[in-house]
C-alpha atoms as a PDB file:
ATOM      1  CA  UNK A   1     115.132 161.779 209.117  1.00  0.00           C
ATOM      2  CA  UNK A   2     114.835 162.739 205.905  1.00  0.00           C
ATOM      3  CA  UNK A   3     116.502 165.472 203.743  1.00  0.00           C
ATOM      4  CA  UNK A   4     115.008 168.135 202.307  1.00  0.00           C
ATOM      5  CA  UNK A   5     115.124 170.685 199.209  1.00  0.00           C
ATOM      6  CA  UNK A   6     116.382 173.270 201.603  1.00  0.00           C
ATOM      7  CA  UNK A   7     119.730 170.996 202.713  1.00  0.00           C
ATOM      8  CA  UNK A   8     120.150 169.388 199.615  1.00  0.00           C
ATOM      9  CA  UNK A   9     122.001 170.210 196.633  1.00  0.00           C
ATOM     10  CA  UNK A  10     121.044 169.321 192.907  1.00  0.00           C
ATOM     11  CA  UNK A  11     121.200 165.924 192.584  1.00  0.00           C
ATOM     12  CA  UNK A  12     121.080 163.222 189.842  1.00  0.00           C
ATOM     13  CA  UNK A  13     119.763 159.721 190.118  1.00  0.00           C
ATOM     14  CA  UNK A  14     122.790 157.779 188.388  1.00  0.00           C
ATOM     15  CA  UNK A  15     119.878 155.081 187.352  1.00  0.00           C
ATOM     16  CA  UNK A  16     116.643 155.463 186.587  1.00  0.00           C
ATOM     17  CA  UNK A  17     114.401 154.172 183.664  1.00  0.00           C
ATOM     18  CA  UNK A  18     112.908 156.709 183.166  1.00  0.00           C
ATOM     19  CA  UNK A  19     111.148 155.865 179.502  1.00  0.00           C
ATOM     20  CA  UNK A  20     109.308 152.470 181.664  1.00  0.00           C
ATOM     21  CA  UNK A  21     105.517 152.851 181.288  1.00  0.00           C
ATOM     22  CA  UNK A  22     105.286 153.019 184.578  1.00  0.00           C
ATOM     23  CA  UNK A  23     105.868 156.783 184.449  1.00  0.00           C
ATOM     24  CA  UNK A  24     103.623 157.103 181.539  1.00  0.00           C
ATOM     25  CA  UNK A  25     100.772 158.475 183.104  1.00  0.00           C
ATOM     26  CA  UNK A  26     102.457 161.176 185.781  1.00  0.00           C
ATOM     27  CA  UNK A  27     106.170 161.422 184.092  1.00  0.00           C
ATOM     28  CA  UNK A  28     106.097 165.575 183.738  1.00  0.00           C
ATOM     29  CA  UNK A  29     104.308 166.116 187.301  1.00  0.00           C
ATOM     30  CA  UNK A  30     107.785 163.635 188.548  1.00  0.00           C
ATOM     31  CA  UNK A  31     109.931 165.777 186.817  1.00  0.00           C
ATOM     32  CA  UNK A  32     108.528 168.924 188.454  1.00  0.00           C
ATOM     33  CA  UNK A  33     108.166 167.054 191.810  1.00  0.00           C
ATOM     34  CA  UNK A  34     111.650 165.739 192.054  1.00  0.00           C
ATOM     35  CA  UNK A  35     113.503 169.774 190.866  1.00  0.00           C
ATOM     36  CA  UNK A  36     111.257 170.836 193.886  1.00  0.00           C
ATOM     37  CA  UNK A  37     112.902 168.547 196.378  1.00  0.00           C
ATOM     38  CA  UNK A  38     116.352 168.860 194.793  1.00  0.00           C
ATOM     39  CA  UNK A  39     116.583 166.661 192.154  1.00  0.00           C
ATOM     40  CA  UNK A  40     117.649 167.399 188.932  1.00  0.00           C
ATOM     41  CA  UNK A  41     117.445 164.747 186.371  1.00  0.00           C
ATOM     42  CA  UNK A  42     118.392 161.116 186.038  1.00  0.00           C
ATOM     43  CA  UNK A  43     121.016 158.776 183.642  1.00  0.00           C
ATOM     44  CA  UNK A  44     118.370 156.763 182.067  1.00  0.00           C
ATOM     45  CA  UNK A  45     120.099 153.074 181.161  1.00  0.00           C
ATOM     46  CA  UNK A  46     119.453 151.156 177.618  1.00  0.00           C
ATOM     47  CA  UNK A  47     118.538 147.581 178.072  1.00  0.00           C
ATOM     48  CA  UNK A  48     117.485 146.428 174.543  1.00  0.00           C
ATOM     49  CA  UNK A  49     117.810 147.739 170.924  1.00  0.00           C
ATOM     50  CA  UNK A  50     113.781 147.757 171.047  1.00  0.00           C
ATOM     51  CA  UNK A  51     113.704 150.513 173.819  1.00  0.00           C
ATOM     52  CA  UNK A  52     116.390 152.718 172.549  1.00  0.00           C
ATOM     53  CA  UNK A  53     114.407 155.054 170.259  1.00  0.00           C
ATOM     54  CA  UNK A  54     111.766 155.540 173.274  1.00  0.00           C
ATOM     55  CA  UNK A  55     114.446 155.932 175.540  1.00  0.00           C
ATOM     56  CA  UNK A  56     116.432 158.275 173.544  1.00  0.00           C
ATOM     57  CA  UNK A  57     113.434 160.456 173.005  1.00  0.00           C
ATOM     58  CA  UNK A  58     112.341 160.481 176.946  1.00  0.00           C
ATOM     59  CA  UNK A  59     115.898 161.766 177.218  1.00  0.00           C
ATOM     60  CA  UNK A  60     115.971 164.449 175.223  1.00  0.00           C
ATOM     61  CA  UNK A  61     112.432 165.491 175.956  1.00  0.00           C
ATOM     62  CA  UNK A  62     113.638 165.985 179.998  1.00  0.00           C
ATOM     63  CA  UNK A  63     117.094 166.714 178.970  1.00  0.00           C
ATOM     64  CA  UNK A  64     118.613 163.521 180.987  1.00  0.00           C
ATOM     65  CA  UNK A  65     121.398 161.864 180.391  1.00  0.00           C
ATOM     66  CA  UNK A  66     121.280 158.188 178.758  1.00  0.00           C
ATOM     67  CA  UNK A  67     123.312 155.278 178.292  1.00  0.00           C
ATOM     68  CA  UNK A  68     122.725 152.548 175.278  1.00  0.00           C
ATOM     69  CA  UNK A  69     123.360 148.892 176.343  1.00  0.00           C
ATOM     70  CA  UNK A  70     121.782 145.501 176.046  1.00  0.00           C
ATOM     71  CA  UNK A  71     121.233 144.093 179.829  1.00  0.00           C
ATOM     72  CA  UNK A  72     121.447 140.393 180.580  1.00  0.00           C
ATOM     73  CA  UNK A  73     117.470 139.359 180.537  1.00  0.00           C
ATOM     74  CA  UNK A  74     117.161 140.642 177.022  1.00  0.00           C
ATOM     75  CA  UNK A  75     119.929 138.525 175.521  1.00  0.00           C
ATOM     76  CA  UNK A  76     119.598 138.599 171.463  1.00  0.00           C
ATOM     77  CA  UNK A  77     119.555 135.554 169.842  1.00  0.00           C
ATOM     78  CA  UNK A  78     121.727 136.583 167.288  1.00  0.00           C
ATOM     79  CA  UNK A  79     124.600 138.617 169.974  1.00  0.00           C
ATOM     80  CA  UNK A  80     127.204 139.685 166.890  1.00  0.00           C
ATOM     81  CA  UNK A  81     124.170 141.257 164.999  1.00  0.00           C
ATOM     82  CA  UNK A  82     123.309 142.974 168.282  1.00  0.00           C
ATOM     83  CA  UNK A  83     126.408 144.443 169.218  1.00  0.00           C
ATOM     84  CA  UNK A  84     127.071 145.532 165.643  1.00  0.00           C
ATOM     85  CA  UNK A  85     123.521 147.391 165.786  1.00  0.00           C
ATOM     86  CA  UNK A  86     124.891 148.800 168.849  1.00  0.00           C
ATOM     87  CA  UNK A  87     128.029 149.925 167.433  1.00  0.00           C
ATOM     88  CA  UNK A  88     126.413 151.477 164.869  1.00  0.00           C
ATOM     89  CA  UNK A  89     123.951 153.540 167.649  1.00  0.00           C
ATOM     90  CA  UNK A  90     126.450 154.893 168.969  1.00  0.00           C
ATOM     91  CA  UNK A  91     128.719 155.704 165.996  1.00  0.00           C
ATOM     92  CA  UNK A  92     125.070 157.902 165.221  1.00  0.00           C
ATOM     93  CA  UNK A  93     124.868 159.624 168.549  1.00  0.00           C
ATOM     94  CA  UNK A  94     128.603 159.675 169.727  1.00  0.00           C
ATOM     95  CA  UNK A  95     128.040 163.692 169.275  1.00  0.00           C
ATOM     96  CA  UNK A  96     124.964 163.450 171.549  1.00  0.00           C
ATOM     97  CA  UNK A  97     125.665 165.286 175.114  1.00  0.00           C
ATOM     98  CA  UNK A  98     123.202 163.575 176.763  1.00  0.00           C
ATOM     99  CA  UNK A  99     125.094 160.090 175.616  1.00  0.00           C
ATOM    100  CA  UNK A 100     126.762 159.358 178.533  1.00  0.00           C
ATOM    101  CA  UNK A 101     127.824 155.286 178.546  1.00  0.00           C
ATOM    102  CA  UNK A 102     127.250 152.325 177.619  1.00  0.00           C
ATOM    103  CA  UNK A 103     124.878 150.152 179.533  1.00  0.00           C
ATOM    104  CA  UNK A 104     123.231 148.782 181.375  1.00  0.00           C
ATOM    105  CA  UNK A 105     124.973 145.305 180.432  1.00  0.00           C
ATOM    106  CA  UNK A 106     126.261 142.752 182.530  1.00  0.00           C
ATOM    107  CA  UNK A 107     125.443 138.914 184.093  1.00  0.00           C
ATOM    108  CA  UNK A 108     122.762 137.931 186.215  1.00  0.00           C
ATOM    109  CA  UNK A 109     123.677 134.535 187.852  1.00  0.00           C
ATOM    110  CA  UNK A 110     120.334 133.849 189.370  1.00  0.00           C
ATOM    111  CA  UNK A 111     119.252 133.943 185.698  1.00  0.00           C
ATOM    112  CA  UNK A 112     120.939 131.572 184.435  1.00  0.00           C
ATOM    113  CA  UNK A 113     120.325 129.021 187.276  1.00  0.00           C
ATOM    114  CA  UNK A 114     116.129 129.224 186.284  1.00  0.00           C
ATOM    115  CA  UNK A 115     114.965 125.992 185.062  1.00  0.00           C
ATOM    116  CA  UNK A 116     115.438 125.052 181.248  1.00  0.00           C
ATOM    117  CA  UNK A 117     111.988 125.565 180.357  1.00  0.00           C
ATOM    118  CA  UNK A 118     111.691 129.308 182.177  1.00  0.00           C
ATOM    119  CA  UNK A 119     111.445 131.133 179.958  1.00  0.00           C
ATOM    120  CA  UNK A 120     113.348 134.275 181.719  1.00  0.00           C
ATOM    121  CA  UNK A 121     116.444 131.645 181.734  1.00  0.00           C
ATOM    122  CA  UNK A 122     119.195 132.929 179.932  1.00  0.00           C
ATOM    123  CA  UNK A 123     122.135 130.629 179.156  1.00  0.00           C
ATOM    124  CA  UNK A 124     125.267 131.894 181.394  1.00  0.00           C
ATOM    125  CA  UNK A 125     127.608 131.738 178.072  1.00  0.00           C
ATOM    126  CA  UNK A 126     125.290 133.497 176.610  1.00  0.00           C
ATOM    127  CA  UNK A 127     125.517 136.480 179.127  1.00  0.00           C
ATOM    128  CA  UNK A 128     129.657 136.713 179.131  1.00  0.00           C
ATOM    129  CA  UNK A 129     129.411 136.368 175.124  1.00  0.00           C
ATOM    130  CA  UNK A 130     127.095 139.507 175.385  1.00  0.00           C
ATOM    131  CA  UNK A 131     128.771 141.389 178.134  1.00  0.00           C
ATOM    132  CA  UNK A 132     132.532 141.345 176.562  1.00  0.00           C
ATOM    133  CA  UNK A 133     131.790 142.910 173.366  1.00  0.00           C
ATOM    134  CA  UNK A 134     129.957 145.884 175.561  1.00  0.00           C
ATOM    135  CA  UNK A 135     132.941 146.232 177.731  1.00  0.00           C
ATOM    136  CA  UNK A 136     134.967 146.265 174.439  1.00  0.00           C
ATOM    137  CA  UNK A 137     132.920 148.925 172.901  1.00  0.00           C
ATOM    138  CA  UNK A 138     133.420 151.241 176.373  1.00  0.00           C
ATOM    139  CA  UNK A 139     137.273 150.539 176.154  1.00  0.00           C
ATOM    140  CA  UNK A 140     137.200 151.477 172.200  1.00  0.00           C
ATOM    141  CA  UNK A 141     135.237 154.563 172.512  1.00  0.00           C
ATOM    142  CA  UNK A 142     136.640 155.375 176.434  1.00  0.00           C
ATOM    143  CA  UNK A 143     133.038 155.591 177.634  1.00  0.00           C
ATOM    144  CA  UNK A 144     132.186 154.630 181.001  1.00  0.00           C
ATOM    145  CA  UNK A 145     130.021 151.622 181.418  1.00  0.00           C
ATOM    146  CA  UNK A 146     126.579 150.854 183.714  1.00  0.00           C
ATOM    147  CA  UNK A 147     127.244 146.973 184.761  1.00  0.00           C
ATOM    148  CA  UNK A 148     124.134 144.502 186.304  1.00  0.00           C
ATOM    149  CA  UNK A 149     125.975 142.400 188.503  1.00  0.00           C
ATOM    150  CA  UNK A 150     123.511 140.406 190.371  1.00  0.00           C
ATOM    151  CA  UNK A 151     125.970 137.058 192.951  1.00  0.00           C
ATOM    152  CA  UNK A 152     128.624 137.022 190.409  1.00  0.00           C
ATOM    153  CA  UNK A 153     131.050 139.259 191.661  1.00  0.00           C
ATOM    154  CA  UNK A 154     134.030 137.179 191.386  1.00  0.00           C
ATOM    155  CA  UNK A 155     133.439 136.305 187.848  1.00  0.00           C
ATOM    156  CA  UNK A 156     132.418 140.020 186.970  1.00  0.00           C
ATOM    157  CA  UNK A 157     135.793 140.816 188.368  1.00  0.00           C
ATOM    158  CA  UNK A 158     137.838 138.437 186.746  1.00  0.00           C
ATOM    159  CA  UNK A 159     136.026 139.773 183.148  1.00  0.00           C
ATOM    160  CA  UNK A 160     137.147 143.308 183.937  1.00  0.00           C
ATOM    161  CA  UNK A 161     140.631 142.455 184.521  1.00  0.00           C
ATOM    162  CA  UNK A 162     140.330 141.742 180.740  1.00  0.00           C
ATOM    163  CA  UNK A 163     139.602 145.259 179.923  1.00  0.00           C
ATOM    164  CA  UNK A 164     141.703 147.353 182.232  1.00  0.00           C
ATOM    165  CA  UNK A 165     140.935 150.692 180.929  1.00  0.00           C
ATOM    166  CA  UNK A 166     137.477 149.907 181.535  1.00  0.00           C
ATOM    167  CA  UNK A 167     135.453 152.168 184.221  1.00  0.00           C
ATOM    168  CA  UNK A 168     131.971 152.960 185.426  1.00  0.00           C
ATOM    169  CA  UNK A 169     129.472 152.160 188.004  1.00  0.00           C
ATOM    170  CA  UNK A 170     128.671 149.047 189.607  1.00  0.00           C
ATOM    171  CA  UNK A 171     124.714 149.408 189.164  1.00  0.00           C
ATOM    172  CA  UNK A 172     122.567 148.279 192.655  1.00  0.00           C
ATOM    173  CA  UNK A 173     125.630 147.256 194.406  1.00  0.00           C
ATOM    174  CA  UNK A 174     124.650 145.074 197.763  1.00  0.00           C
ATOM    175  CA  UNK A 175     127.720 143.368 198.490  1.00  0.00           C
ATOM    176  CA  UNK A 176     130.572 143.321 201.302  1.00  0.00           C
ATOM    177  CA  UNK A 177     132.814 146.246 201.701  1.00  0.00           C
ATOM    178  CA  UNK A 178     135.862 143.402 200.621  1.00  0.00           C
ATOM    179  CA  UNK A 179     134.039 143.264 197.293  1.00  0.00           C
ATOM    180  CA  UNK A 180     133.171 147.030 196.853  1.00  0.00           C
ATOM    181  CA  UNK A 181     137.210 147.783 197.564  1.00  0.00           C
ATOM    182  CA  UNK A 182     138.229 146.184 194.878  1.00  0.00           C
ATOM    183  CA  UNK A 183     135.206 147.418 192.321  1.00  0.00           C
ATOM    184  CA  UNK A 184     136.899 150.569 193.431  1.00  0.00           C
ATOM    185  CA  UNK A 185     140.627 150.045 192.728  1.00  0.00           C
ATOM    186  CA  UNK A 186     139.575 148.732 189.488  1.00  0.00           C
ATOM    187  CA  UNK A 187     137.374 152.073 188.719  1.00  0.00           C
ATOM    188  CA  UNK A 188     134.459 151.608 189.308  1.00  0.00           C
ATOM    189  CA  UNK A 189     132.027 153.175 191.721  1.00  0.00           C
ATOM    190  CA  UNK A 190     129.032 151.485 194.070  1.00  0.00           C
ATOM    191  CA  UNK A 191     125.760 153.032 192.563  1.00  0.00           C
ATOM    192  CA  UNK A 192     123.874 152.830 196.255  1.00  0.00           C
ATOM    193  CA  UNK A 193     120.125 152.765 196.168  1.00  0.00           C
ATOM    194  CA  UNK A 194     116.628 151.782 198.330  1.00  0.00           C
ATOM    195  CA  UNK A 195     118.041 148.620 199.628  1.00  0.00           C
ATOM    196  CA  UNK A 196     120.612 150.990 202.112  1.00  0.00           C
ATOM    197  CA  UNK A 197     116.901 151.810 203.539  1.00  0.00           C
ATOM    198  CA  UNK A 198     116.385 148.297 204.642  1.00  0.00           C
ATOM    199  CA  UNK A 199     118.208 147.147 208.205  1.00  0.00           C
ATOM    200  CA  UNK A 200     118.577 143.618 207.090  1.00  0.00           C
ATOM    201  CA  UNK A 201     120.716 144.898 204.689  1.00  0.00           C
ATOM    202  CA  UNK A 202     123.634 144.335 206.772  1.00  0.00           C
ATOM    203  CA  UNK A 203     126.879 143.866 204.599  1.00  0.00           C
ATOM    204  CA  UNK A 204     125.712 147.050 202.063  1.00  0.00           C
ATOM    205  CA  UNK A 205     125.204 149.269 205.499  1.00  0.00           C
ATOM    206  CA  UNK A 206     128.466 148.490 206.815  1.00  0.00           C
ATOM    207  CA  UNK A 207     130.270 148.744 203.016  1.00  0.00           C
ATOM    208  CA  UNK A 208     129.020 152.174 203.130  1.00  0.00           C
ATOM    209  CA  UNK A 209     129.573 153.080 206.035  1.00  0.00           C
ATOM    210  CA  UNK A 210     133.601 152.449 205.591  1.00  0.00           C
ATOM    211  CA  UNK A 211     133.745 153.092 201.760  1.00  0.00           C
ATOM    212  CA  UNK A 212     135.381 157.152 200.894  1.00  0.00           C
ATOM    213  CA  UNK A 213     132.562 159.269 199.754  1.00  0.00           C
ATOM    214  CA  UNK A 214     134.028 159.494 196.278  1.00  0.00           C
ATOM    215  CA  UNK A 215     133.278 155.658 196.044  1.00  0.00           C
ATOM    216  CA  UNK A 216     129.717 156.018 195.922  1.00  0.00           C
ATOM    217  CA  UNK A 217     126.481 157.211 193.437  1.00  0.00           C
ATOM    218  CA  UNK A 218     123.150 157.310 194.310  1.00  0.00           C
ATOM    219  CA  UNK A 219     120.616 155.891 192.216  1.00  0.00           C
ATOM    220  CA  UNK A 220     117.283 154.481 192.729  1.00  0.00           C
ATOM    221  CA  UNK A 221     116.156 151.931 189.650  1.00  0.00           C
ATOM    222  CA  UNK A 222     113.024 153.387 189.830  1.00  0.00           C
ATOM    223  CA  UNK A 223     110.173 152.129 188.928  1.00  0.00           C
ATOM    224  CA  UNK A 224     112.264 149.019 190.353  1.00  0.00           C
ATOM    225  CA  UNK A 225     113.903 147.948 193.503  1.00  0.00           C
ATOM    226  CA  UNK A 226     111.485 149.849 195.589  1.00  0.00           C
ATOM    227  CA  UNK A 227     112.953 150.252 199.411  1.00  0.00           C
ATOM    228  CA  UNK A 228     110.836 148.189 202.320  1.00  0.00           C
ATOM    229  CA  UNK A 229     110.003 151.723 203.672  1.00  0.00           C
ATOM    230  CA  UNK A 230     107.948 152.761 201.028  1.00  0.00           C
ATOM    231  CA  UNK A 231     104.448 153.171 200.764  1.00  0.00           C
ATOM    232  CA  UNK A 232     104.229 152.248 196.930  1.00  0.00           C
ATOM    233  CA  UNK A 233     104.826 149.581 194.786  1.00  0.00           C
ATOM    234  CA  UNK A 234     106.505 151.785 192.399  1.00  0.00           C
ATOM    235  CA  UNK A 235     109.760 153.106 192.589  1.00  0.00           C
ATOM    236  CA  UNK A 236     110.873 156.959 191.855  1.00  0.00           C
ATOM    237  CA  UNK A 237     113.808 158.913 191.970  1.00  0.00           C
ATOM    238  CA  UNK A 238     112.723 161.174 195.315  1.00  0.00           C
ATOM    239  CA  UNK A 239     114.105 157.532 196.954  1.00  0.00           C
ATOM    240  CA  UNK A 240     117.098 159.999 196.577  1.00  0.00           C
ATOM    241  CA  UNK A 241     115.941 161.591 199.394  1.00  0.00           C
ATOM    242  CA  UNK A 242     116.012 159.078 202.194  1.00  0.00           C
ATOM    243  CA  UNK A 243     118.921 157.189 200.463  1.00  0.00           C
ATOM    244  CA  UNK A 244     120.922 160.370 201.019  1.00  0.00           C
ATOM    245  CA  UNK A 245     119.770 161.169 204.701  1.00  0.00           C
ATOM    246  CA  UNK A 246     120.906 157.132 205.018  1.00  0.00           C
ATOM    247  CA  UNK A 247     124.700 157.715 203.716  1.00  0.00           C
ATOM    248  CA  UNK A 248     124.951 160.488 205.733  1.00  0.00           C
ATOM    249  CA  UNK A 249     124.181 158.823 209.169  1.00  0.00           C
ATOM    250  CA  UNK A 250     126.381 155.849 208.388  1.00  0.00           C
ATOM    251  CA  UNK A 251     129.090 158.158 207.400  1.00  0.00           C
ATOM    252  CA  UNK A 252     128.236 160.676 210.293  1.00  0.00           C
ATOM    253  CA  UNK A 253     128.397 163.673 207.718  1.00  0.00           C
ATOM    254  CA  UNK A 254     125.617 165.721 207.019  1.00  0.00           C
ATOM    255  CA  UNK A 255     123.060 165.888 203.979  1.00  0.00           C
ATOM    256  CA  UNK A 256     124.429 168.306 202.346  1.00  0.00           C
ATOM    257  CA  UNK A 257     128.091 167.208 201.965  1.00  0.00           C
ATOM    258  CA  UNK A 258     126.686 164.194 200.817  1.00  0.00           C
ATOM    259  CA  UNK A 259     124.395 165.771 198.227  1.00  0.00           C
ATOM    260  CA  UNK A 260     128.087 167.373 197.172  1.00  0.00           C
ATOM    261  CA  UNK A 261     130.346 164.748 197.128  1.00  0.00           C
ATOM    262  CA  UNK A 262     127.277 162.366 195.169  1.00  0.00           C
ATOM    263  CA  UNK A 263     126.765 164.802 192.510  1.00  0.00           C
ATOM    264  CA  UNK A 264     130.601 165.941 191.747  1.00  0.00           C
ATOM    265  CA  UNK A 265     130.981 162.148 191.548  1.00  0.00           C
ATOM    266  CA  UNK A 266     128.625 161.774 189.098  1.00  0.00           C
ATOM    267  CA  UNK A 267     129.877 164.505 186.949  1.00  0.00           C
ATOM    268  CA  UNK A 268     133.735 163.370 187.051  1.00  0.00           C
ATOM    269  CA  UNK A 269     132.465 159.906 185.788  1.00  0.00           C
ATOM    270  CA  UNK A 270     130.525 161.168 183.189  1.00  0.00           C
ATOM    271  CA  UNK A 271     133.298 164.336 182.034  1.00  0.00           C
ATOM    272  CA  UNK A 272     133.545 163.498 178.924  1.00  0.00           C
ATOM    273  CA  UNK A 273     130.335 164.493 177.520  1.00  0.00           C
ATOM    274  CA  UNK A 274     129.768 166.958 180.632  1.00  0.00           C
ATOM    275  CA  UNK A 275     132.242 169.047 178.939  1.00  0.00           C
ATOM    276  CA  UNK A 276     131.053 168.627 175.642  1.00  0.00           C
ATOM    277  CA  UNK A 277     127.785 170.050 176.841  1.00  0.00           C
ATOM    278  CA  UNK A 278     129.334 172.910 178.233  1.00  0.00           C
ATOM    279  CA  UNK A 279     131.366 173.416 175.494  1.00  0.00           C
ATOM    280  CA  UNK A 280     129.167 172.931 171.980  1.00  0.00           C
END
């Protein structure tokens, strides 16, 4: 069953790249599609310095919120450089409302397993020298932080007890509910997505189905990690929808004090500049 604009509250897709070319073509009639079925906007993650001016300017065109990161696949050859640009970024923007993190950044284990001469490869050194000066950055400036953690939980968690103040939101989480405990004592949430959808998916269902409420964000990737249930190859943020009706059955709660709980989650992660924009 799925929910509709009538049961639902606003919501926000926690992840969503929004500025992919994907979404050049139909990106306004989206927008208006989603705010008729209850969704109001989406965080819109940075994954290189090459995307953020397009990124930032998606953003502010559909008033989303944004984060400014350097993911795992798009590993700088030169990482100090990087960072420092990065630094700089959001020195610029820090003022910005709509800046909400720092992200998406992370490791990607798979990656780094590809043969030598694949040319996605990317050295797993490489990924934890990128990663810590991110999480560094979100301690410094007390910004939460969007991480890619794709079968390297236990090394993702041993980083983080590095940078204890750290906090965010475990982006596309499909692990056990033994790993998503601890994400969550250590402050971070499970950003939940299409992949609840599928029934194979047999460790995420059951995580969410114990996991507290206040635990969780909805996201969708879009246009990526499309669920098996859909009719498209591309992704979009009305996956809210069915991802919501989903958490509700596992959780035997309804729609709508899932909507609730999703979106004041969101907000309280993201407070900082929340209140800044309510505030000028």
């Amino acid at each position: 069953m799925l929910a509709s604009s009538v049961d639902m509250l606003m919501l926000t897709d926690s992840h969503a790249h929004f500025d992919a070319p994907e979404f050049d073509a139909d990106r306004e009639q989206l927008f208006l599609e989603m705010r008729q079925s209850g969704i109001s906007g989406a965080l819109i993650p940075g994954i290189s310095p090459a995307n953020w001016a397009r990124q930032r300017q998606i953003a502010i065109e559909y008033q989303c919120d944004y984060a400014l990161g350097i993911h795992p696949w798009y590993c700088p050859p030169d990482i100090p450089a990087a960072v420092a640009l990065l630094e700089q970024q959001l020195q610029q923007h820090l003022s910005d409302p709509l800046l909400v993190a720092i992200g998406e950044c992370g490791l990607d284990k798979p990656r780094a397993q590809l043969a030598d001469d694949d040319a996605r490869r990317v050295d797993w050194a490489q990924q934890v020298a990128l990663l810590t000066p991110q999480l560094a950055l979100a301690q410094k400036y007390q910004m939460p932080v969007v991480l890619h953690a794709v079968r390297c939980h236990h090394e993702m968690q041993a980083i983080l007890q590095q940078f204890p103040n750290c906090h965010g939101v475990i982006h596309g989480f499909s692990g056990s509910y033994e790993v998503a405990l601890k994400y969550w004592q250590m402050g971070f949430r499970l950003g939940i997505g299409g992949l609840l959808l599928d029934s194979s998916a047999k460790k995420l269902r059951s995580a969410v189905k114990r996991l507290p409420l206040t635990a969780l964000l909805a996201e969708t990737d879009a246009p990526s990690m499309t669920p098996v249930t859909a009719k498209d190859r591309r992704n979009t943020p009305l996956t809210l929808l069915p991802v919501v009706a989903e958490i509700a059955i596992l959780q035997g709660t309804s729609n709508v004090l899932v909507s609730e709980q999703l979106e004041n989650n969101f907000v309280q992660l993201f407070e900082r500049k929340t209140e800044l924009r309510e505030h000028p």
